[in-house]
C-alpha atoms as a PDB file:
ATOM      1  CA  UNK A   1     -15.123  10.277 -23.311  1.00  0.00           C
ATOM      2  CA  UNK A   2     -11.826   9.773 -21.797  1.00  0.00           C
ATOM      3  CA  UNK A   3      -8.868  12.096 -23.432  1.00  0.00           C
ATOM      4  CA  UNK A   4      -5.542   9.785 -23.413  1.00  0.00           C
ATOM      5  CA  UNK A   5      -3.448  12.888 -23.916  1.00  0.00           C
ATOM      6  CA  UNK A   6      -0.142  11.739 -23.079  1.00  0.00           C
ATOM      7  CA  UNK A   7       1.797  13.447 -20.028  1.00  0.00           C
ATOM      8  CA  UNK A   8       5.267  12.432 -19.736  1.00  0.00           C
ATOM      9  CA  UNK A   9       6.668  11.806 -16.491  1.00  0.00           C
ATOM     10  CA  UNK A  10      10.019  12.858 -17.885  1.00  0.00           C
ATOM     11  CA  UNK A  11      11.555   9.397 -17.078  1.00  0.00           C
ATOM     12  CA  UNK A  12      11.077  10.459 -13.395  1.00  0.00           C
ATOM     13  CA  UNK A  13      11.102   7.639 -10.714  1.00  0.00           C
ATOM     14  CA  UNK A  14       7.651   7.001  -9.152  1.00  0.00           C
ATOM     15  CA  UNK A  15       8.107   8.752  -6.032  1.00  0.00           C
ATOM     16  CA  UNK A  16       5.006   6.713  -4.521  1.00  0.00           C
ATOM     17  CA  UNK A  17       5.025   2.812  -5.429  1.00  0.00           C
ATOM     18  CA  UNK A  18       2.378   0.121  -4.308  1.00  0.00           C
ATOM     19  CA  UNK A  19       2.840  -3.913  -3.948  1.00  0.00           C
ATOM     20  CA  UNK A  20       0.538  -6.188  -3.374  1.00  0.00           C
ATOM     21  CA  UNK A  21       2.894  -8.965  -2.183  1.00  0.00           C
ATOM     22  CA  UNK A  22       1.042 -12.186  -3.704  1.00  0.00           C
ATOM     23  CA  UNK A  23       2.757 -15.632  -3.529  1.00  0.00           C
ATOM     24  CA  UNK A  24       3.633 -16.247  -0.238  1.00  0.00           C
ATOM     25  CA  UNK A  25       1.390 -19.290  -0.250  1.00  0.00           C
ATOM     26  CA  UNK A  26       2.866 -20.832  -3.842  1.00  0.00           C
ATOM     27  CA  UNK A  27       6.657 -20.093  -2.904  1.00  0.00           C
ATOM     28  CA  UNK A  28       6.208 -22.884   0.091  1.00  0.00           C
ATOM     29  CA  UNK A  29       3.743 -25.505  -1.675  1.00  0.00           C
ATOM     30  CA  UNK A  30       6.393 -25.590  -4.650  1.00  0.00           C
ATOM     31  CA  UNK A  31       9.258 -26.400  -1.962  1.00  0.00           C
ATOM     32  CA  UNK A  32       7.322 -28.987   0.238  1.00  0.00           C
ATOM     33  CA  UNK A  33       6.975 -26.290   3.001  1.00  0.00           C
ATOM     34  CA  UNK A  34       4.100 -24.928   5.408  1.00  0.00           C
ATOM     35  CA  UNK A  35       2.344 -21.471   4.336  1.00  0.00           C
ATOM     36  CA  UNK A  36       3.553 -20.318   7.451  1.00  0.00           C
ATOM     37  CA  UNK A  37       7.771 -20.210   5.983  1.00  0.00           C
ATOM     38  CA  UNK A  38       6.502 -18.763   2.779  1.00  0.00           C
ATOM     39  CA  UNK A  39       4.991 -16.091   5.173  1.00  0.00           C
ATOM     40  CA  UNK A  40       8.347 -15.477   6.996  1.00  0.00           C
ATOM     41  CA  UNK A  41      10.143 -15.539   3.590  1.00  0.00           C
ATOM     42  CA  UNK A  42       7.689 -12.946   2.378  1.00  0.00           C
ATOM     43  CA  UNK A  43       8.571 -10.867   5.213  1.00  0.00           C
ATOM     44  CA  UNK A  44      12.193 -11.083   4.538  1.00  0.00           C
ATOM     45  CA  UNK A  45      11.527  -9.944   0.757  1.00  0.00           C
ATOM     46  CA  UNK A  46       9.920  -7.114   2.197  1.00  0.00           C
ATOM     47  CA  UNK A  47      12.612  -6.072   4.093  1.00  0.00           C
ATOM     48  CA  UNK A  48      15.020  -6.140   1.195  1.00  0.00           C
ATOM     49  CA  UNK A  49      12.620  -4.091  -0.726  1.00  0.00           C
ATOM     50  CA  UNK A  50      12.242  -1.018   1.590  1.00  0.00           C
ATOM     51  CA  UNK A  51      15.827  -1.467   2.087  1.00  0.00           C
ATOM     52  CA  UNK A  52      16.377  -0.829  -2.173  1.00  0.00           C
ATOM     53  CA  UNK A  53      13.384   1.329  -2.701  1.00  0.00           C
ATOM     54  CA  UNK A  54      15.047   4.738  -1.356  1.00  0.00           C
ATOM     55  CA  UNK A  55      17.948   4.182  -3.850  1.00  0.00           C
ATOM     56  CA  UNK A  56      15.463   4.066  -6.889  1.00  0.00           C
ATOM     57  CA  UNK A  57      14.045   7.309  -5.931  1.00  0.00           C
ATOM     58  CA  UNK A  58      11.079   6.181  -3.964  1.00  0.00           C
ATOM     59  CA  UNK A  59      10.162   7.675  -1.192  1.00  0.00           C
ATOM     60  CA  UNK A  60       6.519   5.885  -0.400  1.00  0.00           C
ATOM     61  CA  UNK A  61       5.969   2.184  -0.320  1.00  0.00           C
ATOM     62  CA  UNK A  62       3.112   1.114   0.539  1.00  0.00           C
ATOM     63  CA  UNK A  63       2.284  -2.650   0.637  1.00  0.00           C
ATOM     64  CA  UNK A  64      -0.595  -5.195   1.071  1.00  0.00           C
ATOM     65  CA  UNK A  65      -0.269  -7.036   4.008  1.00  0.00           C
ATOM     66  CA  UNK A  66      -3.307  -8.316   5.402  1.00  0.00           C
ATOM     67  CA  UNK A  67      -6.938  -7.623   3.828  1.00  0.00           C
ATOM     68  CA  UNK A  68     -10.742  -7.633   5.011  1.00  0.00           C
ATOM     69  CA  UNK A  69     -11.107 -10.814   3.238  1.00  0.00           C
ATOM     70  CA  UNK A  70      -8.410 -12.369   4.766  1.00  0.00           C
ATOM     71  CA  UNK A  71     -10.009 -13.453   8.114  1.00  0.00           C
ATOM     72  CA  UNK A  72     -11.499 -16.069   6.444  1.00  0.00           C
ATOM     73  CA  UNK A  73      -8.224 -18.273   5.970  1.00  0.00           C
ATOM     74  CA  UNK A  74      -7.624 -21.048   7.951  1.00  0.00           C
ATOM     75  CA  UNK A  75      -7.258 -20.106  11.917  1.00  0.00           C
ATOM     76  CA  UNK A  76      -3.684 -21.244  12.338  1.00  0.00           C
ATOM     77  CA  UNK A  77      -2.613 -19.079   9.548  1.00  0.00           C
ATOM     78  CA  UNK A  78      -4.313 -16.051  10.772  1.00  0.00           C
ATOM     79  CA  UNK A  79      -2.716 -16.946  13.787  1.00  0.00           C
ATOM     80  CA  UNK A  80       0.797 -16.902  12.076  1.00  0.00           C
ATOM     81  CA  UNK A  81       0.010 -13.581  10.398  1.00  0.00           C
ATOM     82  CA  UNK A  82      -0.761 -11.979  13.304  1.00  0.00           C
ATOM     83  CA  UNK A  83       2.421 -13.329  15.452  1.00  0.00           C
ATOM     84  CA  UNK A  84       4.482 -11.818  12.264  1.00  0.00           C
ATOM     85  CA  UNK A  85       2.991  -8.508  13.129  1.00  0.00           C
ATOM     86  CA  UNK A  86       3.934  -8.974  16.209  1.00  0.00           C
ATOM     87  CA  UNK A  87       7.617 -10.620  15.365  1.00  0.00           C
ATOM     88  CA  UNK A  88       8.293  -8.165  12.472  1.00  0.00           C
ATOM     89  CA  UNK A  89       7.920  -4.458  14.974  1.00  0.00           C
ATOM     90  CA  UNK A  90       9.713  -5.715  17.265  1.00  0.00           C
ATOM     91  CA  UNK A  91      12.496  -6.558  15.801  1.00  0.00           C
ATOM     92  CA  UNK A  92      12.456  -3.641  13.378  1.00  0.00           C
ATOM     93  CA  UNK A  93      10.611  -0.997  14.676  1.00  0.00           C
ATOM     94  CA  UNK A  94      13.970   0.302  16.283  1.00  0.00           C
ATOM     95  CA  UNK A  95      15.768  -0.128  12.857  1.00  0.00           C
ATOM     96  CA  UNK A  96      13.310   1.826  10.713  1.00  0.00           C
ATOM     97  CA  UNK A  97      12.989   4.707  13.007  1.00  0.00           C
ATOM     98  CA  UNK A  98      16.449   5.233  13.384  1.00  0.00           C
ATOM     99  CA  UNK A  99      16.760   5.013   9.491  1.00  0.00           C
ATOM    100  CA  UNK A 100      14.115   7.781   9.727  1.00  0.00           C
ATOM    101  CA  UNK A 101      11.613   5.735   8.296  1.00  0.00           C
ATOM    102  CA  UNK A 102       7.790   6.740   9.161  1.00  0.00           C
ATOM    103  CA  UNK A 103       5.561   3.973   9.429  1.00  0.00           C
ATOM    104  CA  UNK A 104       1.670   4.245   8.960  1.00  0.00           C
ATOM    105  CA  UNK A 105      -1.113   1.522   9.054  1.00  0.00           C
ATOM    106  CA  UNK A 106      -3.715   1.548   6.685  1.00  0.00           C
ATOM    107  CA  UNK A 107      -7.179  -0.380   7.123  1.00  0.00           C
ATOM    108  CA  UNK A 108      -9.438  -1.169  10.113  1.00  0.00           C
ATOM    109  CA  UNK A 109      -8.354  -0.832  13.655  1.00  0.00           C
ATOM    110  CA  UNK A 110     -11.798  -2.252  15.173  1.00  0.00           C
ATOM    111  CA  UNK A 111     -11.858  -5.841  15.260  1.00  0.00           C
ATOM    112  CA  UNK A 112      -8.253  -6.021  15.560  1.00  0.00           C
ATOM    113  CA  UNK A 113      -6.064  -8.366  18.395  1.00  0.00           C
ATOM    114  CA  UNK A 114      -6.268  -5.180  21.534  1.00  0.00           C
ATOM    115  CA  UNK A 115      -1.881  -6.067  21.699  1.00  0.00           C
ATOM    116  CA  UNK A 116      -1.593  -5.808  17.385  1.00  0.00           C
ATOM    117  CA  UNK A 117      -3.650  -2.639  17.704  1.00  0.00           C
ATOM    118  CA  UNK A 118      -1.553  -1.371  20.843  1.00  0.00           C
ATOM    119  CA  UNK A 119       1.806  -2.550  18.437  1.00  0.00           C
ATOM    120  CA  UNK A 120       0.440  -0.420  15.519  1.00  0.00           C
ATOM    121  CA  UNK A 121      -0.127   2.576  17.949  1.00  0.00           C
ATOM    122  CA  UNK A 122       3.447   2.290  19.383  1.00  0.00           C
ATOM    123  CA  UNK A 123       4.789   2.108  15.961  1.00  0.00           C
ATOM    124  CA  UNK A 124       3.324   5.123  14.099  1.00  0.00           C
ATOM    125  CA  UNK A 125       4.010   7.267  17.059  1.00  0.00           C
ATOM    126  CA  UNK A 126       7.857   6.119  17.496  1.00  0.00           C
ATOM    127  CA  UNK A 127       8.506   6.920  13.769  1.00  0.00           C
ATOM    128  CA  UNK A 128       5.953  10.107  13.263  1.00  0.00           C
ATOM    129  CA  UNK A 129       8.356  12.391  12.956  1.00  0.00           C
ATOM    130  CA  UNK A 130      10.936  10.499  10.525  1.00  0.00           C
ATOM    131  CA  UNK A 131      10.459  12.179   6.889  1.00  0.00           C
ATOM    132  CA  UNK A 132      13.564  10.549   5.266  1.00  0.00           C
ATOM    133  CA  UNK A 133      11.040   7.589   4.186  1.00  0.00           C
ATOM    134  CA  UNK A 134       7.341   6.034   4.141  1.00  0.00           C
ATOM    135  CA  UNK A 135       6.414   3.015   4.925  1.00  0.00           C
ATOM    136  CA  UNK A 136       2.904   2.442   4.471  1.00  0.00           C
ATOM    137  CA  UNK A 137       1.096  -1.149   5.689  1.00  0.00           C
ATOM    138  CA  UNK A 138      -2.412  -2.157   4.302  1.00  0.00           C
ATOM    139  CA  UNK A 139      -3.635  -4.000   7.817  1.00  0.00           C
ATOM    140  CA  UNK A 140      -7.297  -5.440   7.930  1.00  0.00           C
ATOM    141  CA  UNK A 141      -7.855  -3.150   4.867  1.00  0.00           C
ATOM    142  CA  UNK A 142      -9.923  -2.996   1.886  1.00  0.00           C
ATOM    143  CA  UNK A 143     -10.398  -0.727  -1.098  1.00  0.00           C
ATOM    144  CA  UNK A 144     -13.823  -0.602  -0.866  1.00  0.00           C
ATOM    145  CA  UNK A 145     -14.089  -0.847   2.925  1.00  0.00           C
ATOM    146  CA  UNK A 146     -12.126   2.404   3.107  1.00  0.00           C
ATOM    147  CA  UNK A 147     -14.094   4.354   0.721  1.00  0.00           C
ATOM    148  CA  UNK A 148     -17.168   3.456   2.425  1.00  0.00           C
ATOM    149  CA  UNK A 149     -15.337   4.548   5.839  1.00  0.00           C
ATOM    150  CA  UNK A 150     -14.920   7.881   4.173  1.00  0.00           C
ATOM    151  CA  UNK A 151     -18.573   8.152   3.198  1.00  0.00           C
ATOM    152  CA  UNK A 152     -19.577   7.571   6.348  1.00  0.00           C
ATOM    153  CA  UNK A 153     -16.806   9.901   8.012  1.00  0.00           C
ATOM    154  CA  UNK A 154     -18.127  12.617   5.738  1.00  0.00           C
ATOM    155  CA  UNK A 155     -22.308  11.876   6.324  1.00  0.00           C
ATOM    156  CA  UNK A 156     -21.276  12.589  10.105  1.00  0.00           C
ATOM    157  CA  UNK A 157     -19.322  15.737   9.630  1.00  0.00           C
ATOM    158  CA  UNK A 158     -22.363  17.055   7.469  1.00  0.00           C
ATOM    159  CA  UNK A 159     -24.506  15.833  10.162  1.00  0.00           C
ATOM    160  CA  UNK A 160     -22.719  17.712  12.807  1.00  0.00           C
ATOM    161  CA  UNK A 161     -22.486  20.689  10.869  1.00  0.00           C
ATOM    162  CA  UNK A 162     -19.108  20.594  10.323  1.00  0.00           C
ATOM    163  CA  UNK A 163     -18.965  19.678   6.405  1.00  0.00           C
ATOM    164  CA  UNK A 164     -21.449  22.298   4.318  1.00  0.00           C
ATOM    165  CA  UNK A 165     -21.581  22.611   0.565  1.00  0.00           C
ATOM    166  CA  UNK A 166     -20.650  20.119  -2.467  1.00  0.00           C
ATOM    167  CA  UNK A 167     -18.659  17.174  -1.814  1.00  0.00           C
ATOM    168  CA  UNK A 168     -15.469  17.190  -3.448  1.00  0.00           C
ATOM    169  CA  UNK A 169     -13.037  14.832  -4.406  1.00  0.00           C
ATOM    170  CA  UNK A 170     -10.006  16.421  -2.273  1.00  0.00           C
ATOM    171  CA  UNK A 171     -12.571  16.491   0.420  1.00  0.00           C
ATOM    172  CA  UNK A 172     -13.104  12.710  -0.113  1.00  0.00           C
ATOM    173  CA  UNK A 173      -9.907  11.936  -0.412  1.00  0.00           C
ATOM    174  CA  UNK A 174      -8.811  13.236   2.903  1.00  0.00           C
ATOM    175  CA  UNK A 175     -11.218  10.417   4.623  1.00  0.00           C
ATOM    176  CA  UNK A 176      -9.382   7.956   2.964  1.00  0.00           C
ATOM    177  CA  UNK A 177      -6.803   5.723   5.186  1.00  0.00           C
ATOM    178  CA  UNK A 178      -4.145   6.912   2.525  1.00  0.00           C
ATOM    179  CA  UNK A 179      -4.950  10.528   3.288  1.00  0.00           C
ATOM    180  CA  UNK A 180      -1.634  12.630   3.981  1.00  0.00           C
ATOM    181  CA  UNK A 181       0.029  10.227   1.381  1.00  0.00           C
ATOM    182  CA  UNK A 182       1.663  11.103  -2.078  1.00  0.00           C
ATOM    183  CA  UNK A 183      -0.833  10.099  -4.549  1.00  0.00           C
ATOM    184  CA  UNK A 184       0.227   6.781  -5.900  1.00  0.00           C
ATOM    185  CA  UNK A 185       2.216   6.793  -9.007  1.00  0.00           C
ATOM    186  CA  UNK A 186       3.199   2.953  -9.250  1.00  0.00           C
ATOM    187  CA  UNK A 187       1.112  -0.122  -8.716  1.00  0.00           C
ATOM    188  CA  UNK A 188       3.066  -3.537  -8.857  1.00  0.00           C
ATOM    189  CA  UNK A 189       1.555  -6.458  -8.079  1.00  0.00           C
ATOM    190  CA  UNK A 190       3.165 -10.011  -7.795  1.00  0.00           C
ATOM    191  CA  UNK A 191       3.025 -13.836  -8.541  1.00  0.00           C
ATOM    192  CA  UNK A 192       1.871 -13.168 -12.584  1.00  0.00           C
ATOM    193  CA  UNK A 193      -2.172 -12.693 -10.954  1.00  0.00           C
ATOM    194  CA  UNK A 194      -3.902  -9.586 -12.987  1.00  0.00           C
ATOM    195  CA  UNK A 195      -6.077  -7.791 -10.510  1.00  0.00           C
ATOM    196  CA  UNK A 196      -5.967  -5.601  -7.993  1.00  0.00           C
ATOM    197  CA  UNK A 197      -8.013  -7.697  -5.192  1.00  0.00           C
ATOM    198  CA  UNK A 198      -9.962  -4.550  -3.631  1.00  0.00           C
ATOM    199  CA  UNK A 199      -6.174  -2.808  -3.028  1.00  0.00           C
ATOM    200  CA  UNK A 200      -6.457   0.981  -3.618  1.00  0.00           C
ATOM    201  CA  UNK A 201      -9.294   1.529  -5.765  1.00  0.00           C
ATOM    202  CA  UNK A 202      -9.471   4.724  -5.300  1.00  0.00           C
ATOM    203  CA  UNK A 203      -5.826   5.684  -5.520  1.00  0.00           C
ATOM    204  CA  UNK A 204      -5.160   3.752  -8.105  1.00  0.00           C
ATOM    205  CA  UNK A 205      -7.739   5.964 -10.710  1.00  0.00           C
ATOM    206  CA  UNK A 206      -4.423   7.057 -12.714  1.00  0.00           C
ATOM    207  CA  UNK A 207      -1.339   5.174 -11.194  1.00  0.00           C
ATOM    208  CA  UNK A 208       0.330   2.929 -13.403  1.00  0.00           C
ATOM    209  CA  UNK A 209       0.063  -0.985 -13.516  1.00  0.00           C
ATOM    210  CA  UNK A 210       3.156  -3.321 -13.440  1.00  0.00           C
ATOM    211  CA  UNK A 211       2.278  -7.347 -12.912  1.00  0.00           C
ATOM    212  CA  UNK A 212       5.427  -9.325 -12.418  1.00  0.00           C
ATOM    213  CA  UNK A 213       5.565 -13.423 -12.854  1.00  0.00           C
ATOM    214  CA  UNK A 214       8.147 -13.206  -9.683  1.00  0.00           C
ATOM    215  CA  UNK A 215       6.704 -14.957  -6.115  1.00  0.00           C
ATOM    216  CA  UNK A 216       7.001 -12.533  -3.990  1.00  0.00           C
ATOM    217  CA  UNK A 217       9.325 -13.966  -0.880  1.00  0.00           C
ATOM    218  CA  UNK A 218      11.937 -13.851  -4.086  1.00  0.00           C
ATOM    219  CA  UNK A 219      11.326 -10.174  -4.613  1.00  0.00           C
ATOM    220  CA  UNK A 220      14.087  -7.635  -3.964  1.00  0.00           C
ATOM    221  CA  UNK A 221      15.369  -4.513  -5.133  1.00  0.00           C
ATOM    222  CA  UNK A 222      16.043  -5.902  -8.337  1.00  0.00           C
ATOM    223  CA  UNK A 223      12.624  -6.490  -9.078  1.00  0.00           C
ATOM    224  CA  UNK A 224      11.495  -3.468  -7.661  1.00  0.00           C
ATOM    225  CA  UNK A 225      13.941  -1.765 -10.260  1.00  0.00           C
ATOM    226  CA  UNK A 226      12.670  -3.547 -13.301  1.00  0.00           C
ATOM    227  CA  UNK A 227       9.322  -2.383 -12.439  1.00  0.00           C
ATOM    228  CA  UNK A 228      10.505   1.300 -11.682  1.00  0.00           C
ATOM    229  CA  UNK A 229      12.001   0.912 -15.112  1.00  0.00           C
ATOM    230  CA  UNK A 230       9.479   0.161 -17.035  1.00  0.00           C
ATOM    231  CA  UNK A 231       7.219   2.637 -15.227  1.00  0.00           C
ATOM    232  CA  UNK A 232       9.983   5.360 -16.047  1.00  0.00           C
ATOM    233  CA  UNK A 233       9.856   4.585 -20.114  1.00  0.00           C
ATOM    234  CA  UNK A 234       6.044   5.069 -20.364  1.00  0.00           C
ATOM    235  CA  UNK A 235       3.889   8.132 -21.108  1.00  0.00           C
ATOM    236  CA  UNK A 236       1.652   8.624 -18.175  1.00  0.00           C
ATOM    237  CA  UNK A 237      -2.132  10.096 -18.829  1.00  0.00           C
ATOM    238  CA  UNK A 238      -4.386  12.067 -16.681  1.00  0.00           C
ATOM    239  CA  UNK A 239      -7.386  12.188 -18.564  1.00  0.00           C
ATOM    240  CA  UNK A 240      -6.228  15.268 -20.060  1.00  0.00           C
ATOM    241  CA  UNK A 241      -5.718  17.157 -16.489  1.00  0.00           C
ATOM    242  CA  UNK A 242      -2.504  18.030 -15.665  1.00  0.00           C
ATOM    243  CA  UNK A 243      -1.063  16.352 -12.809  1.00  0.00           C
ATOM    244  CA  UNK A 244      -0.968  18.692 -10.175  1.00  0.00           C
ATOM    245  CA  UNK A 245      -4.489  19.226 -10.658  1.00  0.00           C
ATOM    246  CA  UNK A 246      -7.109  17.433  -9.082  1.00  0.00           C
ATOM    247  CA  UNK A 247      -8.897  14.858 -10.438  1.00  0.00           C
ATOM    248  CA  UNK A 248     -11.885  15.382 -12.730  1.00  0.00           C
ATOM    249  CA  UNK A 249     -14.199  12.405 -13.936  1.00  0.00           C
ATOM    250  CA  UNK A 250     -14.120  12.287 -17.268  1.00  0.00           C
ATOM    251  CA  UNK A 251     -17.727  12.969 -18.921  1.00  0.00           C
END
């Protein structure tokens, strides 16, 4: 059975924090408004929040922006999303890389708009080199998509000879979209909804949980700090592991 052996994080920031940004949608129907200003607000809020994050000692963020599921909206609202992709780059890209900001895409490139996935290849490679901050985006992603992406990564390096023995969870890990990342210390989501919605699954095996009744085109680094707060005053648990090591299933 699971051992719930505390392990402080010594009051620590969470040096990797997650957001799925949920709300967009209510912000505008509670003002009279289209979906598609609730969208632009929400991009806004996330601009304020990368802005604050560095300040509260995080140096990941790494936020839901558009899922697998989400193709199935209406098509002018898809539509929007996709011209805020476009919108949002350019008039940032130049911005975050000179604030040394590296930007990565998570999710599904196949399938995608050919100029969004020519924008998202433009954008990681103008900012690779930045290490002052990371900005992670969950594009045309899914929790479980991605782990099944991984298992089939991995089934064609054994194939190929490439991949021998017992598969390991590092090993996993490392076909994950997230791979490269801090492991994820902070998972906030938005809007007072209690779920995850297929965001991280993986990642999120021992991160903490933070909901927050706040729409998120209001969020800001205020928010952000009450939930770095409260993640700061708990105990965190690893199953008993320590947490440098890596994780073992508890039996």
């Amino acid at each position: 059975m699971p051992d719930d052996t505390p392990a402080s994080n010594h009051g620590g920031p969470p040096l990797h924090v997650a957001v799925i940004m949920d709300g967009n949608g209510r912000w505008a129907k509670a003002r009279g408004l289209p979906r598609s200003v609730g969208h632009r607000e929400g991009v806004e809020a996330l601009k304020r929040t990368i802005r604050g994050a560095p300040a509260l000692g995080v140096g990941c963020l790494t936020v839901f922006g558009f899922s697998t599921e989400n193709w199935s909206r209406p098509e002018d609202e898809v539509s929007d999303l996709m011209g805020l992709v476009r919108t949002y780059v350019a008039s940032d890209l130049a911005r975050l890389a000179k604030e040394g900001v590296r930007l990565r895409i998570l999710g599904r490139r196949r399938g995608l708009p050919d100029d969004i996935a020519r924008i998202i290849e433009k954008a990681e490679a103008d900012t690779a080199h930045n290490d002052r901050f990371m900005l992670q985006v969950a594009f045309n992603y899914g929790g479980r998509a991605d782990i099944v992406d991984a298992a089939e990564a991995h089934a064609r390096r054994v194939a190929s000879g490439q991949a021998t023995g017992p598969l390991t969870e590092d090993a996993f890990g490392a076909g994950l979209s997230t791979a490269g990342a801090p492991p994820v210390d902070l998972i906030v989501r938005t809007s007072g909804e209690l779920r995850l919605s297929n965001f991280l699954l993986w990642e999120a095996a021992y991160a903490e949980l933070v909901f927050q009744d706040i729409l998120w085109p209001d969020y800001g680094p205020e928010a952000l700090g009450r939930a770095v707060a409260e993640f700061r005053a708990r105990d965190r648990r690893f199953g008993g592991r320590k947490p440098a090591e890596p994780l073992r299933e508890a039996i």
